[in-house]
N, C-alpha and C. Protein backbone atom coordinates (compact mmCIF):
# COMPACT_ATOMS: atom_id res chain seq x y z
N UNK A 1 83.77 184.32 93.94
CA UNK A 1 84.54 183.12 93.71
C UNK A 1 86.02 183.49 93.69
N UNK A 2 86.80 182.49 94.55
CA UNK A 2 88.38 182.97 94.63
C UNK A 2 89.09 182.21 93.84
N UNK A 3 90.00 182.73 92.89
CA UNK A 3 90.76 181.13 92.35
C UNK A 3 91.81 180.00 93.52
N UNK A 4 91.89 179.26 92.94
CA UNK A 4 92.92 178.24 93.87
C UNK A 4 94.30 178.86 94.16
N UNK A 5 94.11 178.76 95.50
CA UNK A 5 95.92 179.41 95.51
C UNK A 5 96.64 178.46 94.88
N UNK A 6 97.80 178.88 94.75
CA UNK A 6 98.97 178.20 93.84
C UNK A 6 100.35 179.00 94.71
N UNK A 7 100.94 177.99 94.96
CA UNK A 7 101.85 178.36 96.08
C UNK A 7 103.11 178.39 95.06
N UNK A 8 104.03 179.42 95.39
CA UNK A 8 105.26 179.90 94.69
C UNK A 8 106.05 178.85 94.47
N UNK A 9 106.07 177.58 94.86
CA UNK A 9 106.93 176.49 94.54
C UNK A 9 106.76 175.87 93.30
N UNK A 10 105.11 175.75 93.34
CA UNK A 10 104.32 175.71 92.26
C UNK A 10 104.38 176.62 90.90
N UNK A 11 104.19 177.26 91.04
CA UNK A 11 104.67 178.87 90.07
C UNK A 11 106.41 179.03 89.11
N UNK A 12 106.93 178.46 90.30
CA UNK A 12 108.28 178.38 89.53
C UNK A 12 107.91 177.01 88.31
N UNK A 13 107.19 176.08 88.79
CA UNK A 13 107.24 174.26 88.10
C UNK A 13 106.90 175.17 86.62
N UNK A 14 105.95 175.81 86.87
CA UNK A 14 104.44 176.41 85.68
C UNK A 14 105.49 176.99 84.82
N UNK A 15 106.36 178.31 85.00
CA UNK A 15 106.96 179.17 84.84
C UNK A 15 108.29 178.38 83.96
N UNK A 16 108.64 176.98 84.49
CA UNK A 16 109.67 176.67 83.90
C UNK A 16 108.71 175.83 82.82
N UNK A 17 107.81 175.13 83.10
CA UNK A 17 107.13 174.35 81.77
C UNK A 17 106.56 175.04 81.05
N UNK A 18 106.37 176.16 80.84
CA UNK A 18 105.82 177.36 80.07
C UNK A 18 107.14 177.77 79.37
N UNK A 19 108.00 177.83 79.99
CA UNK A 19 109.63 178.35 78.99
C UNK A 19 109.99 176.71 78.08
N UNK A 20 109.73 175.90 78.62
CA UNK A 20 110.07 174.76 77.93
C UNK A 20 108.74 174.25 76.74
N UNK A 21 107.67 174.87 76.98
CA UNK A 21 106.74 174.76 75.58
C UNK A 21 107.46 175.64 74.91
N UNK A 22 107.46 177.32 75.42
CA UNK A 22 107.60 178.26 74.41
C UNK A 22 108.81 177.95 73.59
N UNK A 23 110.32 177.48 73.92
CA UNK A 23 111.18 177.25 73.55
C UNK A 23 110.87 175.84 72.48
N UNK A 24 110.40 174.80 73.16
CA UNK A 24 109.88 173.29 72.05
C UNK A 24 109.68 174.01 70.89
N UNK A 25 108.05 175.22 71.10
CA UNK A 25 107.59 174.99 69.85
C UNK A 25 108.00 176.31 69.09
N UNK A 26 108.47 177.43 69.48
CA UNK A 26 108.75 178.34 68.57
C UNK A 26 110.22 178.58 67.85
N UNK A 27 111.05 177.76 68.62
CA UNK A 27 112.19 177.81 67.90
C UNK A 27 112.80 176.86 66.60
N UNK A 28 111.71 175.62 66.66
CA UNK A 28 111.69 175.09 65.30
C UNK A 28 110.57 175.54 64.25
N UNK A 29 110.28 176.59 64.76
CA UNK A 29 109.43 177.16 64.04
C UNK A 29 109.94 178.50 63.32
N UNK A 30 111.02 179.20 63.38
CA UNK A 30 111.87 179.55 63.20
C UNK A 30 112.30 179.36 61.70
N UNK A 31 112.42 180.06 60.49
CA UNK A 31 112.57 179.92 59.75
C UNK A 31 114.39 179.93 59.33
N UNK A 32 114.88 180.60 60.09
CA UNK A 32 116.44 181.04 59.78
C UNK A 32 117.20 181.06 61.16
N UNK A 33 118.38 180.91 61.08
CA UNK A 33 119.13 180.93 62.23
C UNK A 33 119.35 181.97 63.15
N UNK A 34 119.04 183.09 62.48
CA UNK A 34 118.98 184.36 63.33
C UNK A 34 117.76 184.61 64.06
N UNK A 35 116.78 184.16 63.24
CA UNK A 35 114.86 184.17 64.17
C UNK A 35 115.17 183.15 65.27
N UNK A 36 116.14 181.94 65.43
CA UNK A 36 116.02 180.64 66.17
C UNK A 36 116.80 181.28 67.08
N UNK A 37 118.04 182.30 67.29
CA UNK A 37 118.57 182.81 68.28
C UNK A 37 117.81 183.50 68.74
N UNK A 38 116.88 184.73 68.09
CA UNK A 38 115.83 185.33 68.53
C UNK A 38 114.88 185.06 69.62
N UNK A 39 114.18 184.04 69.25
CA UNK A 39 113.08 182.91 69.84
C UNK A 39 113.96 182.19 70.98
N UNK A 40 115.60 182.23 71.18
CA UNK A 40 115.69 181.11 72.20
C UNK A 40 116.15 182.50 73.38
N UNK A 41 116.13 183.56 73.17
CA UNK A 41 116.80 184.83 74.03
C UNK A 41 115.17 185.24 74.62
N UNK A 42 114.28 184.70 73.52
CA UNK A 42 112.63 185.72 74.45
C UNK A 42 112.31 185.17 75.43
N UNK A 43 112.90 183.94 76.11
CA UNK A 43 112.38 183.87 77.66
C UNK A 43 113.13 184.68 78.36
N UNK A 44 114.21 185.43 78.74
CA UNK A 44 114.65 186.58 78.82
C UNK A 44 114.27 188.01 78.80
N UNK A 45 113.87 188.16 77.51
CA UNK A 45 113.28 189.41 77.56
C UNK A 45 111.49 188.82 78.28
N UNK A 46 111.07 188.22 78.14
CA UNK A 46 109.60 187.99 78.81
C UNK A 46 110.41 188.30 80.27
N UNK A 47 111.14 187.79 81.24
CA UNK A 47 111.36 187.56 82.43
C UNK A 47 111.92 189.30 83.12
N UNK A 48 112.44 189.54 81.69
CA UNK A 48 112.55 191.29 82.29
C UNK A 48 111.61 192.29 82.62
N UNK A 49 110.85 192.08 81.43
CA UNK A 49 109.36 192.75 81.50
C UNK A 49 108.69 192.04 82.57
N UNK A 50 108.54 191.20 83.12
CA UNK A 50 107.69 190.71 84.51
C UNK A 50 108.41 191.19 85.58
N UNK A 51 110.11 191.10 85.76
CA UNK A 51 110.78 191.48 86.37
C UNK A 51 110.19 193.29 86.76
N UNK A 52 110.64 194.34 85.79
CA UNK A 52 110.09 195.57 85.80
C UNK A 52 108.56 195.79 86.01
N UNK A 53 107.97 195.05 85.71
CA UNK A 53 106.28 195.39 85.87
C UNK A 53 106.07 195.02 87.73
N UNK A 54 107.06 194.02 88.15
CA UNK A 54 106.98 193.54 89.61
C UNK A 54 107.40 194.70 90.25
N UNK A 55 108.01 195.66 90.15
CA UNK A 55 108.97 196.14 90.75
C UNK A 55 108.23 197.94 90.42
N UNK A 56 107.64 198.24 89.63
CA UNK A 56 106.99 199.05 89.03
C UNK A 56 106.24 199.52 90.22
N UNK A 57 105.43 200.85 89.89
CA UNK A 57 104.63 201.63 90.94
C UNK A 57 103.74 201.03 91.93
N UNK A 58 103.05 199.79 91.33
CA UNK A 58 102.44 198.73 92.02
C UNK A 58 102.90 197.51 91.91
N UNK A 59 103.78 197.26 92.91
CA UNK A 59 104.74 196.29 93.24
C UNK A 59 103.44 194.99 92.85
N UNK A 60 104.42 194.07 92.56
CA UNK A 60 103.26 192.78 92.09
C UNK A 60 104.32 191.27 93.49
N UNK A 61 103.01 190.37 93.93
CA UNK A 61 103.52 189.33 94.72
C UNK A 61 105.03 188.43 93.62
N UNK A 62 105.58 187.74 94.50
CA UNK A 62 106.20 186.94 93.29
C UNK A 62 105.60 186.03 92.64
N UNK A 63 104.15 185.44 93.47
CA UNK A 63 103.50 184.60 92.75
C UNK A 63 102.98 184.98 91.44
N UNK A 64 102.42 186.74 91.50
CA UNK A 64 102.10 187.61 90.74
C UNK A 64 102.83 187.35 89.31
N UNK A 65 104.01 187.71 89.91
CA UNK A 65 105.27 188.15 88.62
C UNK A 65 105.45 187.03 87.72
N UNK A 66 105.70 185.55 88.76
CA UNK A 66 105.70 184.15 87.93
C UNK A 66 104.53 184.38 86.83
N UNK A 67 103.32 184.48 87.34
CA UNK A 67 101.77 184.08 86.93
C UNK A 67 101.81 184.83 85.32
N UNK A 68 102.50 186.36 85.71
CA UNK A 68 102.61 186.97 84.56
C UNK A 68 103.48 186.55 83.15
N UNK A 69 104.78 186.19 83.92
CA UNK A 69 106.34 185.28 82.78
C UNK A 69 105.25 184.60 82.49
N UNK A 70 104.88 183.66 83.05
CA UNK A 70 103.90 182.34 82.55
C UNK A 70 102.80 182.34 81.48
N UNK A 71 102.14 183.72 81.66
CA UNK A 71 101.18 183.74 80.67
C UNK A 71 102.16 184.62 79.45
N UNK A 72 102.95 185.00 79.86
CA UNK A 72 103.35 186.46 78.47
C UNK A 72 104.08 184.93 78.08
N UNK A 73 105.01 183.79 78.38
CA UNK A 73 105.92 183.03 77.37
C UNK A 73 105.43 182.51 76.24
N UNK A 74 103.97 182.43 77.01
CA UNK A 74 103.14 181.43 76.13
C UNK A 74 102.37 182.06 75.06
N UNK A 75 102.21 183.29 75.09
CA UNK A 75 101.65 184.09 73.68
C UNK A 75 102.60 183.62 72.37
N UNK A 76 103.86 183.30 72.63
CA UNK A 76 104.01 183.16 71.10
C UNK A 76 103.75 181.99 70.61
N UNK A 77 103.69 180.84 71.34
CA UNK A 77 103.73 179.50 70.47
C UNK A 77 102.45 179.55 70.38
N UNK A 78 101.33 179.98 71.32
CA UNK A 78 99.98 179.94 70.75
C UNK A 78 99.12 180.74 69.80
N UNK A 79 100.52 181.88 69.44
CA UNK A 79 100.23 183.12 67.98
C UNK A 79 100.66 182.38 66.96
N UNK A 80 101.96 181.18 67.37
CA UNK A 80 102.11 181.02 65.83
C UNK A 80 102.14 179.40 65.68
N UNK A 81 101.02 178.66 66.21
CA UNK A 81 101.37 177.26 66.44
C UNK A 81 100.43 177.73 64.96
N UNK A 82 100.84 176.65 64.11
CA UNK A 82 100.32 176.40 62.31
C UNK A 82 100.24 177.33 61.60
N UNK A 83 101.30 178.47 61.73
CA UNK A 83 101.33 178.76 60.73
C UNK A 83 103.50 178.82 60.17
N UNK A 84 103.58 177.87 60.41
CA UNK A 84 105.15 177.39 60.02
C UNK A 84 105.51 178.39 58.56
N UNK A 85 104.61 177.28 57.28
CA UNK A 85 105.02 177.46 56.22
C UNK A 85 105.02 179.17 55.75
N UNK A 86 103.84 179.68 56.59
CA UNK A 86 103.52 181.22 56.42
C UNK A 86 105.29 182.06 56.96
N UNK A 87 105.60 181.58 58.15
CA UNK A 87 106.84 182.09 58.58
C UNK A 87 107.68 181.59 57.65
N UNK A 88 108.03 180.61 57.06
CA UNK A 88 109.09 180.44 56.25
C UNK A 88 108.93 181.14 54.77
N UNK A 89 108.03 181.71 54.32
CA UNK A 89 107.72 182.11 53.01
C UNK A 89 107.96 183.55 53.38
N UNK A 90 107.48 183.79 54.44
CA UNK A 90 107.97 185.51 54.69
C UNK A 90 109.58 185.57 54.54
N UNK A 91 110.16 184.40 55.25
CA UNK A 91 111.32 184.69 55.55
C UNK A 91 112.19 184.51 53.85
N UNK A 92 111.76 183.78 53.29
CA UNK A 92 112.10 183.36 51.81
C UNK A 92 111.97 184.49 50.76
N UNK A 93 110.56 185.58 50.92
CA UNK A 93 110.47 186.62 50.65
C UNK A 93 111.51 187.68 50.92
N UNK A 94 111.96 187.83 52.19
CA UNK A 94 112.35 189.05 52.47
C UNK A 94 114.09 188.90 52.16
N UNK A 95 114.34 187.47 52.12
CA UNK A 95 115.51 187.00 52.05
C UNK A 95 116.29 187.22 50.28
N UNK A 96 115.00 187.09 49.87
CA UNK A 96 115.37 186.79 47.95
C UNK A 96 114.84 188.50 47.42
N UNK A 97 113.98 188.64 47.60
CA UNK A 97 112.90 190.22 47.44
C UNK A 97 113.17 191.82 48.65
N UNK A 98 113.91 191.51 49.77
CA UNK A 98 113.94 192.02 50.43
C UNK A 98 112.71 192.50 51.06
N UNK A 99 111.43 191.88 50.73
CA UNK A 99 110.13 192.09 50.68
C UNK A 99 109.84 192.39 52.97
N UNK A 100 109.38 193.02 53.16
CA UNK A 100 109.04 193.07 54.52
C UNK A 100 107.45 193.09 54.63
N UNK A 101 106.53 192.45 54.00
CA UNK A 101 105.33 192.48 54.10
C UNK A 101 104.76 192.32 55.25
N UNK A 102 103.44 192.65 55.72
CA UNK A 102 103.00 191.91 56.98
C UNK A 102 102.01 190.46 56.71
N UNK A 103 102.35 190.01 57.87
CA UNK A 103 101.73 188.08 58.14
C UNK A 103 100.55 188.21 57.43
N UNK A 104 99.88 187.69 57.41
CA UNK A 104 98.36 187.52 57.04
C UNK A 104 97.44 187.61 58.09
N UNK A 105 96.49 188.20 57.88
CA UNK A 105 95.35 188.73 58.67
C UNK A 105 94.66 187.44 59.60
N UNK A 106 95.11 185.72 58.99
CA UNK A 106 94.94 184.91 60.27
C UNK A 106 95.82 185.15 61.20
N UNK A 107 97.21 184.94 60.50
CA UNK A 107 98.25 185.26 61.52
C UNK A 107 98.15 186.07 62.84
N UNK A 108 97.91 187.66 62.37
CA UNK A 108 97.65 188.85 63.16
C UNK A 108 96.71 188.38 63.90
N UNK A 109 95.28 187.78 63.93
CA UNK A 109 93.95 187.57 64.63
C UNK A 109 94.29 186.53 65.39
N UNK A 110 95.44 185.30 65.16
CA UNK A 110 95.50 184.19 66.71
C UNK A 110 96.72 184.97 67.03
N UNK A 111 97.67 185.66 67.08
CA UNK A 111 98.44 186.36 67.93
C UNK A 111 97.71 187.40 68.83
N UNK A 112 97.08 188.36 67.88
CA UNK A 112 96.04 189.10 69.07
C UNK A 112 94.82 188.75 69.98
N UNK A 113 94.53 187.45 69.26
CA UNK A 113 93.75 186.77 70.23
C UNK A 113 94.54 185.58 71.48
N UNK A 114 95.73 185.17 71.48
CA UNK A 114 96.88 184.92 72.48
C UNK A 114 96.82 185.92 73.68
N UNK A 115 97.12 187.25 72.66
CA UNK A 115 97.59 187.95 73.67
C UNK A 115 96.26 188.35 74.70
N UNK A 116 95.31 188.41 74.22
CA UNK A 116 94.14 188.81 75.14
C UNK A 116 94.05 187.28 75.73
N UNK A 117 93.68 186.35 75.31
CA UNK A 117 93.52 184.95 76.10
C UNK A 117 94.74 185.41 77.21
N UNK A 118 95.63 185.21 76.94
CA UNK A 118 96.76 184.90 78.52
C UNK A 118 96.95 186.11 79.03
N UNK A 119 96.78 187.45 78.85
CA UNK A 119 97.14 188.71 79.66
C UNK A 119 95.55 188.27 80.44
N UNK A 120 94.69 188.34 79.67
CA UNK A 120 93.48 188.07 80.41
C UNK A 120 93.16 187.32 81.60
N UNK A 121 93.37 186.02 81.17
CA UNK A 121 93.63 184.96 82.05
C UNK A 121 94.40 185.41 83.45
N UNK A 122 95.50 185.77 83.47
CA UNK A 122 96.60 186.58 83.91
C UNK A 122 96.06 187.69 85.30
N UNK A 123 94.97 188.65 84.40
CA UNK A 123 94.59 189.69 85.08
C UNK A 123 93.20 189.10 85.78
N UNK A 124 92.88 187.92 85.48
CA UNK A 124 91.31 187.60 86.28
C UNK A 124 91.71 186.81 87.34
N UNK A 125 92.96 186.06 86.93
CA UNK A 125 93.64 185.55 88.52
C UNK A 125 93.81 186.50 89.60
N UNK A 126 95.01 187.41 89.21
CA UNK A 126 95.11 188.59 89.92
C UNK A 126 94.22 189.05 90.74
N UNK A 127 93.04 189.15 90.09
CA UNK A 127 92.01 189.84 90.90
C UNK A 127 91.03 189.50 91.85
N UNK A 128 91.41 187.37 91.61
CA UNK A 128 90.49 186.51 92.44
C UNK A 128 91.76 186.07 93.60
N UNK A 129 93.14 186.44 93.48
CA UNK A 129 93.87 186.32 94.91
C UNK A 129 93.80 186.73 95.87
């Protein structure tokens, strides 16, 4: 079974509505003004790392490279869609306590499960082009 091509015109549409979720939902999610500059610079760093991975020992198509920005933007709003109040209490912690604890063990389990959903996703396309 082959997946549907998706033609690079297409890829850019995906690529830009994927920066415009990730940006919607993680930057009011953002507890402080410095995490909200953070969160609005990571479509950037996502686009470098696709950039270098394209360009890397095994050159990737550009449809490739889009397919990849597209799935890596979207790991964060789907690591941290509900858990707001958890990000703002860390940030309230570390702010008053200097406390640097780590998230909570839901937290950690839908971010690492993001990241396998869309690298995944990602790499089973790849392999049906």
């Amino acid at each position: 079974m082959h997946a549907p091509h998706i033609s690079t015109d297409t890829w850019w549409l995906i690529a830009a509505a994927a920066t415009a979720v990730s940006l919607a939902v993680c930057v009011p999610l953002m507890p402080t003004a410095g995490a909200k500059k953070i969160m609005a610079i990571l479509p950037a760093f996502f686009a470098l790392i696709a950039v270098l991975t394209a360009i890397s020992r095994h050159p990737l198509t550009l449809d490739q490279t889009l397919g990849l920005y597209s799935a890596s933007i979207l790991i964060p709003p789907l690591g941290m869609a509900g858990h707001r109040k958890e990000l703002q209490k860390m940030a309230r912690k570390t702010r008053l306590f200097g406390d640097t604890s780590l998230p909570s063990m839901n937290f950690c389990m839908q971010m690492c499960t993001a990241v396998v959903l869309m690298l995944g996703t990602w790499v089973a396309w790849c392999m049906h082009t």
